[in-house]
C-alpha atoms as a PDB file:
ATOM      1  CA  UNK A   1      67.293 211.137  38.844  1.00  0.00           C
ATOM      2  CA  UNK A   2      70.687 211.878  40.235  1.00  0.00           C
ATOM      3  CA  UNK A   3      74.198 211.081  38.954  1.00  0.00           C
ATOM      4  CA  UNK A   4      75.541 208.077  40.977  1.00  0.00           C
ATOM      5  CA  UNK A   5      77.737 208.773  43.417  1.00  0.00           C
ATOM      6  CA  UNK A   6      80.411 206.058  42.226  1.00  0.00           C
ATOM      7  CA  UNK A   7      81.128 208.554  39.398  1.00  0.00           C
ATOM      8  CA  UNK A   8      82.210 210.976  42.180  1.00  0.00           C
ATOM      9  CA  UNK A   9      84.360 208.668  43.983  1.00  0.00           C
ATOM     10  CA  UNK A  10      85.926 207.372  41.085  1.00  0.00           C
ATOM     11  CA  UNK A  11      87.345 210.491  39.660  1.00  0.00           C
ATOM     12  CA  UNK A  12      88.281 211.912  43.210  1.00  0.00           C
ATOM     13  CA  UNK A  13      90.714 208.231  43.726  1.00  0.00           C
ATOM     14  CA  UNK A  14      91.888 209.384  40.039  1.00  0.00           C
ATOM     15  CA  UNK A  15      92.531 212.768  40.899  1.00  0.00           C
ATOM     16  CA  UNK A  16      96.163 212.388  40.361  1.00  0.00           C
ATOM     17  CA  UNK A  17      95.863 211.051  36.860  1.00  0.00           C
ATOM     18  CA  UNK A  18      94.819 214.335  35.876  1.00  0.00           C
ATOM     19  CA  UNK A  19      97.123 216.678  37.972  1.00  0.00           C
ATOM     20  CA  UNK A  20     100.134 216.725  35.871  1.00  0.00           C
ATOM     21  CA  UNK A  21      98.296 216.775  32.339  1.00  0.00           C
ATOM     22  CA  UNK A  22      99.732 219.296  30.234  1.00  0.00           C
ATOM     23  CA  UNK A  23      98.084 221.683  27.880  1.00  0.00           C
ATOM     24  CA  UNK A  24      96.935 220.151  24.658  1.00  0.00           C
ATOM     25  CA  UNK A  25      99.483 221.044  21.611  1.00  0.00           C
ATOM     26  CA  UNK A  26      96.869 220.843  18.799  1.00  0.00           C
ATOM     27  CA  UNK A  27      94.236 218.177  19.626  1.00  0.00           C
ATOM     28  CA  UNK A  28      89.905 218.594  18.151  1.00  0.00           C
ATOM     29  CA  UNK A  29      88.954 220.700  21.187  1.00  0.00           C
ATOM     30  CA  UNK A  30      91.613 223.285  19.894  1.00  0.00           C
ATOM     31  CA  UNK A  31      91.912 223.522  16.371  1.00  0.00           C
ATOM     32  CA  UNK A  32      87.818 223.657  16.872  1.00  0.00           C
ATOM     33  CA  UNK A  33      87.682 227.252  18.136  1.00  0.00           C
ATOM     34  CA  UNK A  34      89.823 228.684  15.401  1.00  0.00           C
ATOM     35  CA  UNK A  35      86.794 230.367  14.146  1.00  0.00           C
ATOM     36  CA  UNK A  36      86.476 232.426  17.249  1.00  0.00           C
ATOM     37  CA  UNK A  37      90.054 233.634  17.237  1.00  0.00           C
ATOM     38  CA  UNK A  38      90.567 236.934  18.105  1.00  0.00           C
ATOM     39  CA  UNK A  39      87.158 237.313  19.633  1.00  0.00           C
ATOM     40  CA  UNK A  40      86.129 237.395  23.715  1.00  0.00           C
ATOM     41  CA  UNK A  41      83.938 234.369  23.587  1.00  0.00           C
ATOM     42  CA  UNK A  42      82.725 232.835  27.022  1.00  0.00           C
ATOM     43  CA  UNK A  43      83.298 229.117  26.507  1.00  0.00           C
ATOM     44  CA  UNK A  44      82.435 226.914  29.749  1.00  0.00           C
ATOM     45  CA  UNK A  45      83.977 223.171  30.025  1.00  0.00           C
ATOM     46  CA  UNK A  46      81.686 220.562  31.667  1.00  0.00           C
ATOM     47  CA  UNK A  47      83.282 217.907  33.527  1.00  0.00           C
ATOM     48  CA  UNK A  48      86.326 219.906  33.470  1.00  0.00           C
ATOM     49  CA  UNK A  49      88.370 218.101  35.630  1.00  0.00           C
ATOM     50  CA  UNK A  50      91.426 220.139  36.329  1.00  0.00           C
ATOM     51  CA  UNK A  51      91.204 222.343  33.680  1.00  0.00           C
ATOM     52  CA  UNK A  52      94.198 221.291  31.534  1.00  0.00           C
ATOM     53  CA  UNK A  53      91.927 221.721  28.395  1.00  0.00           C
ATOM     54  CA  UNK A  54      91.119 225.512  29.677  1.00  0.00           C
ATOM     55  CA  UNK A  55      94.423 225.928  30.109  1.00  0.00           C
ATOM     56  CA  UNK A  56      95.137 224.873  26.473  1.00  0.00           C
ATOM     57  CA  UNK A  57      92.622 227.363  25.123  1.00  0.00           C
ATOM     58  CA  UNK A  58      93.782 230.488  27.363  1.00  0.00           C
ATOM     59  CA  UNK A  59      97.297 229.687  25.667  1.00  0.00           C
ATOM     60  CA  UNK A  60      96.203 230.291  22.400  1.00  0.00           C
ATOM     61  CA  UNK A  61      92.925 232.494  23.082  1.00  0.00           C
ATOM     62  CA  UNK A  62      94.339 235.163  25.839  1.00  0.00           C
ATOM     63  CA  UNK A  63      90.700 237.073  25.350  1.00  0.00           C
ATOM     64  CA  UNK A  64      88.373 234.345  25.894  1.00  0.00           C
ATOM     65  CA  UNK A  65      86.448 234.591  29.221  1.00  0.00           C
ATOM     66  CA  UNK A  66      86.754 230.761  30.364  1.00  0.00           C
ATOM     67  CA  UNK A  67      84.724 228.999  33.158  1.00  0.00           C
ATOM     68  CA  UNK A  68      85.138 225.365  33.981  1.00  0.00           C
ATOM     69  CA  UNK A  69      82.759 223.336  36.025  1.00  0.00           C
ATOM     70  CA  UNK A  70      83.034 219.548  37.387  1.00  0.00           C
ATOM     71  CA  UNK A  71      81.180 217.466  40.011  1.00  0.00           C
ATOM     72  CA  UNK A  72      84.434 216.392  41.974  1.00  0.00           C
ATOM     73  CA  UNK A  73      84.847 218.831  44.464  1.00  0.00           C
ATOM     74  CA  UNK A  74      89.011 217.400  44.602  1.00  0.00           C
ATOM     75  CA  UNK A  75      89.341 218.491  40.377  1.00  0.00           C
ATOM     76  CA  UNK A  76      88.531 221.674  40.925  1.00  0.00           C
ATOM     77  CA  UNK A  77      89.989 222.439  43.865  1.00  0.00           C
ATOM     78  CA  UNK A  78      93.056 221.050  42.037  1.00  0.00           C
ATOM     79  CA  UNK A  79      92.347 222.961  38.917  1.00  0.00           C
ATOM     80  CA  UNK A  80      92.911 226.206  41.431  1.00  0.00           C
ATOM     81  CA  UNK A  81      95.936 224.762  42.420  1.00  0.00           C
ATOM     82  CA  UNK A  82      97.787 223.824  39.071  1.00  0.00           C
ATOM     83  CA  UNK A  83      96.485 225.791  36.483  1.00  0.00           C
ATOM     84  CA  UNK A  84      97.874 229.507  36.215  1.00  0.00           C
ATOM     85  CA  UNK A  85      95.648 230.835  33.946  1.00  0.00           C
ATOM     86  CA  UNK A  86      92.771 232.819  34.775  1.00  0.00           C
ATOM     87  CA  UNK A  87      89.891 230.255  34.807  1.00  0.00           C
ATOM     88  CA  UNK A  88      86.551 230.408  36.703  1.00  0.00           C
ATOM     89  CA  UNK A  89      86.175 227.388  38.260  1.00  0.00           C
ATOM     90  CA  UNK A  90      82.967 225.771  40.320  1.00  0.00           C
ATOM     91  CA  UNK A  91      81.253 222.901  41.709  1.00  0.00           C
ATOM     92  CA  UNK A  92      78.471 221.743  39.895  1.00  0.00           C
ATOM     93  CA  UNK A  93      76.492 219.576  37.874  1.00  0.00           C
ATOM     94  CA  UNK A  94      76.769 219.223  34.631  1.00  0.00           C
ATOM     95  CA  UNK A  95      72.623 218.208  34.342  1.00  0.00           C
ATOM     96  CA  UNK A  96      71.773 221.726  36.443  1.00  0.00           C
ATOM     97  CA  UNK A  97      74.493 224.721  35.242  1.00  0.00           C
ATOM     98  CA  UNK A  98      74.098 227.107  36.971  1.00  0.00           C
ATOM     99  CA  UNK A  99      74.158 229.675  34.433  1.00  0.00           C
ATOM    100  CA  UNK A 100      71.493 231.715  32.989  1.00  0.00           C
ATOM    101  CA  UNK A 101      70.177 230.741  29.396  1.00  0.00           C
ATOM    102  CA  UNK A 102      72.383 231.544  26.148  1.00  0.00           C
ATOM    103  CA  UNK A 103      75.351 232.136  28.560  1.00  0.00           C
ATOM    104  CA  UNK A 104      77.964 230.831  26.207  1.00  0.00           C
ATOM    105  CA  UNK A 105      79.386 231.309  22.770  1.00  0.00           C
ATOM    106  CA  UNK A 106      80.817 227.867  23.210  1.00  0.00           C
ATOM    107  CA  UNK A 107      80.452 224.996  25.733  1.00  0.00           C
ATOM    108  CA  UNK A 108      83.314 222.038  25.622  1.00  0.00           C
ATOM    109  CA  UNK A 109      82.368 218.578  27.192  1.00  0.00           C
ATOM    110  CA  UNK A 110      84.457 216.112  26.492  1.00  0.00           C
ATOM    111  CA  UNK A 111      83.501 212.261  27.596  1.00  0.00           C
ATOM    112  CA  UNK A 112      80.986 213.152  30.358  1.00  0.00           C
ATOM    113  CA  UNK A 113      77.817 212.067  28.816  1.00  0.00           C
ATOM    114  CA  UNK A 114      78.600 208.199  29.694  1.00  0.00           C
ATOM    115  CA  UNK A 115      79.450 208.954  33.056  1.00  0.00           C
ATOM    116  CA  UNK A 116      75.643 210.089  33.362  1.00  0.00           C
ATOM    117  CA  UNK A 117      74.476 207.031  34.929  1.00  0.00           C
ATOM    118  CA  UNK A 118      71.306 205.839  37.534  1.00  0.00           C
ATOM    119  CA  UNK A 119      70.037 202.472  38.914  1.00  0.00           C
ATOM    120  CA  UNK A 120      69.148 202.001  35.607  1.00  0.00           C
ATOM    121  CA  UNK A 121      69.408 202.071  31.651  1.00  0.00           C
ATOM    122  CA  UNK A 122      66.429 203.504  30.969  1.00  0.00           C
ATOM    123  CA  UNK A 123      66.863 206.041  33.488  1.00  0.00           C
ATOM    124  CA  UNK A 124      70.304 206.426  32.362  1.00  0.00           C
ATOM    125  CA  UNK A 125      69.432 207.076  28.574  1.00  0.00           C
ATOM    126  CA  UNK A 126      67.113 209.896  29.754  1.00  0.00           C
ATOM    127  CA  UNK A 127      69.499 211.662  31.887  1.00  0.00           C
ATOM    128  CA  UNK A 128      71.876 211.386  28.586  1.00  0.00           C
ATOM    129  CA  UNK A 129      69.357 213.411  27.022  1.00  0.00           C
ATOM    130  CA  UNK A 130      68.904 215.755  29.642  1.00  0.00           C
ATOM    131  CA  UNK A 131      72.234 216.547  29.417  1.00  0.00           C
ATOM    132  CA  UNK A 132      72.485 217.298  25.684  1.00  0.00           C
ATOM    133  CA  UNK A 133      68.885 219.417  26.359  1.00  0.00           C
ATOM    134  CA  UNK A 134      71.071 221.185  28.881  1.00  0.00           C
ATOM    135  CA  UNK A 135      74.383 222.307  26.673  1.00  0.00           C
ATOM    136  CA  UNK A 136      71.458 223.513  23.954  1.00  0.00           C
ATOM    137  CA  UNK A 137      69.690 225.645  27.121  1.00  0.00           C
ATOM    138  CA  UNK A 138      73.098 227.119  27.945  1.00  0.00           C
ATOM    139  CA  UNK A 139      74.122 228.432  24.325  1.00  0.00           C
ATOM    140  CA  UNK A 140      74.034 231.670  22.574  1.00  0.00           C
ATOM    141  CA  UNK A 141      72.601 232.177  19.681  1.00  0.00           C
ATOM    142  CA  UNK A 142      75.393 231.173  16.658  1.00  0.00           C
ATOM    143  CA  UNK A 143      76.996 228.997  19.565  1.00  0.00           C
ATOM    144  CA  UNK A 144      79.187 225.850  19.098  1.00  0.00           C
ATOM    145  CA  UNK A 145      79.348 222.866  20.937  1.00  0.00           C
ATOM    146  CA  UNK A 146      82.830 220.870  21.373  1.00  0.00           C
ATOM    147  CA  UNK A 147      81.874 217.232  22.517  1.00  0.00           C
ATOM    148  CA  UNK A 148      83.711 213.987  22.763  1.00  0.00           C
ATOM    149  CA  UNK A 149      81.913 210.918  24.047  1.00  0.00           C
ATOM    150  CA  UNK A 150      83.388 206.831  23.336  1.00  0.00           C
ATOM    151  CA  UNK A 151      80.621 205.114  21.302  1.00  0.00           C
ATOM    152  CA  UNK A 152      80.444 201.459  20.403  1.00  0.00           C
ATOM    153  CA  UNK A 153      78.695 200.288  17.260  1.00  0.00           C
ATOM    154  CA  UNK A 154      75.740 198.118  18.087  1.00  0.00           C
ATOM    155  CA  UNK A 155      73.105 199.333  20.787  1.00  0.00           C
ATOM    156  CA  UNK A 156      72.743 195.785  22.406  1.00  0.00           C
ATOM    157  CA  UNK A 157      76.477 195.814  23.597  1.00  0.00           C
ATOM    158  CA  UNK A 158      76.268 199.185  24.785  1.00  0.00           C
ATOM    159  CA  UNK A 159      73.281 197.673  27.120  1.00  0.00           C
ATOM    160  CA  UNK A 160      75.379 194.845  28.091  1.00  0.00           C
ATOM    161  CA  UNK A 161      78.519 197.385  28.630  1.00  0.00           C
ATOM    162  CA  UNK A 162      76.372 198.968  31.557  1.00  0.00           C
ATOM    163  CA  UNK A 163      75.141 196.404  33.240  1.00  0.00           C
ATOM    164  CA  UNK A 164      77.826 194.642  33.069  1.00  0.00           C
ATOM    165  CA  UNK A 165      80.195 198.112  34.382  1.00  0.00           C
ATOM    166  CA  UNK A 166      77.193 198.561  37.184  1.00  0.00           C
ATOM    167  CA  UNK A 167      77.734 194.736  38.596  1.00  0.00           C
ATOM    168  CA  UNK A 168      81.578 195.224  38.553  1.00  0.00           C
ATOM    169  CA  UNK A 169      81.082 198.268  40.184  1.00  0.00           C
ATOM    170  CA  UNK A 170      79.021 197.174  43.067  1.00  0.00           C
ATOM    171  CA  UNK A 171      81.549 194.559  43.497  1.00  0.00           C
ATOM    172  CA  UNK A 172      84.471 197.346  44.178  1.00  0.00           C
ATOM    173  CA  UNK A 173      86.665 195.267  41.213  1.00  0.00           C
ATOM    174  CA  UNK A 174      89.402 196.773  39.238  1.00  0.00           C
ATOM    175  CA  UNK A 175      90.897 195.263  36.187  1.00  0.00           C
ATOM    176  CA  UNK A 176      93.060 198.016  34.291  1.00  0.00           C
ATOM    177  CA  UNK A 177      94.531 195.818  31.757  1.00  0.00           C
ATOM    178  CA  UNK A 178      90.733 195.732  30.496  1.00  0.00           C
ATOM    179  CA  UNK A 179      89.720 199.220  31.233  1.00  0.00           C
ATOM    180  CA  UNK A 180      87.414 198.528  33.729  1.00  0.00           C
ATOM    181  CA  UNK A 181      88.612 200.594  36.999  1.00  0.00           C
ATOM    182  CA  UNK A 182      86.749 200.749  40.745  1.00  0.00           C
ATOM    183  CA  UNK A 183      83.590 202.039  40.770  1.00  0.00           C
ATOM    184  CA  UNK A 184      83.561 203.337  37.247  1.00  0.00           C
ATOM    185  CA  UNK A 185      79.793 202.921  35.561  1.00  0.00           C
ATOM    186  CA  UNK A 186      79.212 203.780  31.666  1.00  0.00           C
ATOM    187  CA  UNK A 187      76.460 204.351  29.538  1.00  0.00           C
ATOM    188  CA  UNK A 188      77.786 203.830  26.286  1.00  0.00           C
ATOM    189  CA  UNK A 189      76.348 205.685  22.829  1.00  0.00           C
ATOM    190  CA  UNK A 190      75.704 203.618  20.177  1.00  0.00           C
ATOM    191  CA  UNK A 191      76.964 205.824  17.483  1.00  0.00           C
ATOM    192  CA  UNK A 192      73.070 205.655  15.915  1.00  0.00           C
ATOM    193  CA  UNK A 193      72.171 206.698  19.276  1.00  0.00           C
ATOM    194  CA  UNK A 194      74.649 209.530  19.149  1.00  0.00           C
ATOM    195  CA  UNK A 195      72.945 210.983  16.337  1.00  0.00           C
ATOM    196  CA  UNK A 196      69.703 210.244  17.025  1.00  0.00           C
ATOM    197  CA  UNK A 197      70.028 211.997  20.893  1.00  0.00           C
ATOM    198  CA  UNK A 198      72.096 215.164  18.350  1.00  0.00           C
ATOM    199  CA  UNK A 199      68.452 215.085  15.847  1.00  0.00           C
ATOM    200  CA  UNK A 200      66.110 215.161  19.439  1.00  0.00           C
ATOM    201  CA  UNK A 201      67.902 217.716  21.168  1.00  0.00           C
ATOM    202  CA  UNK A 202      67.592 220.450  17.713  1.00  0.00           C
ATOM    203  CA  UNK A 203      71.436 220.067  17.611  1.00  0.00           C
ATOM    204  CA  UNK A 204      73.680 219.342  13.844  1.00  0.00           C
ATOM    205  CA  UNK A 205      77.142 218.106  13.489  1.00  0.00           C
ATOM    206  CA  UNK A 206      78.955 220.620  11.289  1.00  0.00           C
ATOM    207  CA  UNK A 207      82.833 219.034  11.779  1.00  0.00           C
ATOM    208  CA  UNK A 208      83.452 215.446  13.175  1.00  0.00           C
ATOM    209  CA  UNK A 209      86.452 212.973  13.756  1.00  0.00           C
ATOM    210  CA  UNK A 210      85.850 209.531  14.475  1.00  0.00           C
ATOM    211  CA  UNK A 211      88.881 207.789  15.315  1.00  0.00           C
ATOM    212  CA  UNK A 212      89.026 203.581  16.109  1.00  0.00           C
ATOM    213  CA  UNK A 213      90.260 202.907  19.587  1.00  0.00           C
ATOM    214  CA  UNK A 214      92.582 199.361  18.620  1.00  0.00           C
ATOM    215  CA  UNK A 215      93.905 196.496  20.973  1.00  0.00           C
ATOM    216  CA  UNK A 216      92.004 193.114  21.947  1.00  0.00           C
ATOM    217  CA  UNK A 217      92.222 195.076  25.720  1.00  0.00           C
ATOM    218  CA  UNK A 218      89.023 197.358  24.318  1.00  0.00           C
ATOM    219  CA  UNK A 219      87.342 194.681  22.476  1.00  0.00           C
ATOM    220  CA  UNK A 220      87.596 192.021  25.654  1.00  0.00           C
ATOM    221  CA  UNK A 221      86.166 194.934  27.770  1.00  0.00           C
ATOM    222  CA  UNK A 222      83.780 196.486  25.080  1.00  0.00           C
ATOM    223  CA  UNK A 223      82.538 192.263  24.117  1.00  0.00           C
ATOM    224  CA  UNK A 224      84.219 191.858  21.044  1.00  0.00           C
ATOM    225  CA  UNK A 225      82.588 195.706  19.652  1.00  0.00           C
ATOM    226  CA  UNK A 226      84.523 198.450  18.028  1.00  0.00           C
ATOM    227  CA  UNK A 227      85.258 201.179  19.918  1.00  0.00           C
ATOM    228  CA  UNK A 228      85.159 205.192  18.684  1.00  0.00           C
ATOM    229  CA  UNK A 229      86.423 208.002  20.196  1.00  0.00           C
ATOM    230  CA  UNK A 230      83.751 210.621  18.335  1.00  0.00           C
ATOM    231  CA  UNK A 231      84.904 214.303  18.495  1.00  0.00           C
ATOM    232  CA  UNK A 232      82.334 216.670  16.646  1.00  0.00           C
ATOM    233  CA  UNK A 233      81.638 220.572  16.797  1.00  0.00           C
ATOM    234  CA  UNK A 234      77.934 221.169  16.701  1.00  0.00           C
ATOM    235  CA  UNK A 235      75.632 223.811  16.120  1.00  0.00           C
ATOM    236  CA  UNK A 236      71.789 224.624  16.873  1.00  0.00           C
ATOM    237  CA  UNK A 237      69.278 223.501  14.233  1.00  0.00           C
ATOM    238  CA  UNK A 238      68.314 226.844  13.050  1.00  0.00           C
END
C-alpha cells in the first residue's frame, strides 16, 4: 500500500497556506505538554508541514529536542526557510519513520490520519491502522501521543465521504465554499472507529476535546453529518 500521490500534490499547491502561520498562542497541542515542562523530551511532529506547531513548542519548551517530518518535500524545505528555531526537519513518511523504536517521549500528529488514503476503503482503513501501530512503535516508555483527526458520526457517511472525495479528485474539481479542494482524498473516522482503531492499537485516551465544526458549508460537504474536530493526548495501555 502506498499513500496516494494526490495527497502530495495537494499540499505542495497549498504550500503557501501554511507559510505565514504563526506560532500557536495556547491551542490542545500546547497546553498538552505542560506535564513535560522543564524536561528535554524528544517530541517528533508527523505531517509537520512547516513546522509552525514546532515552532510553538520551542517558544515555550527551549529544552525540548524537536524533529518534524512531512511527505511534501516543498513543507519542509519551507519549514527550513521560515521557522528560526532549531528544528530537525526530514522527508518522510509518516507509515515508515525512520527512527529507531521508543525514540520519543512524545509524538504530535495532527489531522494526517485521513489523508492516509489508497485505491480503496478497505485498503485505506488498514493503512489508518498502520499508522496508529506506527506512533505506538515510535514511543518511549511513559510516552504521550498528541493527535487531532476530523471525525464524522456515522460510519456509512464516512464511506460515502471517500468515495465520493476520490471521484472529485480524479476529476481535478475544486469547490472551496464546500471544502472540497483539487486533488484532496479523505478517509474519514467515525468517532466509534476512532476509538475502536485507539482499543486495537494498545493505545488510551487520558485528556480529549471534541469540538463541533458548524455551518451548512460542512454538513453539504460532510452529507448532512456532524462534523468533530477530536483533539486527545494518549498514552500506551500498560
Amino acid at each position: 500500500m502506498k499513500v496516494e500521490p494526490s495527497v502530495v500534490s495537494h499540499f505542495t499547491a497549498s504550500v503557501d497556506r501554511y507559510t505565514d502561520l504563526p506560532s500557536p498562542p495556547d491551542d490542545f497541542a500546547m497546553r498538552a505538554f505542560t506535564p513535560l515542562t522543564g524536561t528535554q523530551a524528544r517530541v517528533l511532529e508527523l505531517g509537520c508541514g512547516t513546522g509552525h506547531r514546532l515552532a510553538g513548542l520551542n517558544r515555550d519548551h527551549a529544552d525540548f529536542r524537536l524533529f518534524g517530518l512531512d511527505i511534501t518535500p516543498v513543507m519542509v524545505q519551507t519549514g527550513h526557510r521560515v521557522r528560526p528555531a532549531p528544528i530537525s526537519f526530514m522527508i518522510g513518511d509518516c507509515m515508515s519513520v525512520p527512527f529507531t523504536h521508543g525514540q520519543f517521549d512524545a509524538i504530535i500528529i495532527y489531522n494526517v490520519l485521513h489523508h492516509l488514503v489508497s485505491s480503496t476503503k478497505e485498503e485505506s482503513n488498514q493503512m489508518r491502522e498502520r499508522g496508529l501501530r506506527e506512533l505506538v512503535r515510535l514511543l518511549a516508555p511513559g510516552g504521550r501521543i498528541v493527535l487531532e483527526e476530523h471525525c464524522v458520526n456515522a460510519a456509512w457517511r464516512a464511506s460515502l465521504i471517500f468515495f465520493f472525495s476520490h471521484l472529485v479528485s480524479r476529476l481535478h474539481l475544486s469547490i472551496p465554499a464546500l471544502h472540497i479542494h483539487t486533488d484532496v482524498v479523505t478517509n474519514f473516522f467515525a468517532l466509534e472507529e476512532l476509538h475502536n482503531a485507539f482499543t486495537h492499537s494498545g493505545l488510551r485516551v487520558v485528556q480529549k476535546e471534541v469540538d463541533r465544526f458548524p455551518g451548512l458549508a460542512v454538513r453539504i460537504a460532510t452529507f448532512g453529518d456532524t462534523t468533530y474536530q477530536f483533539c486527545c493526548v494518549l498514552e500506551r495501555v500498560a
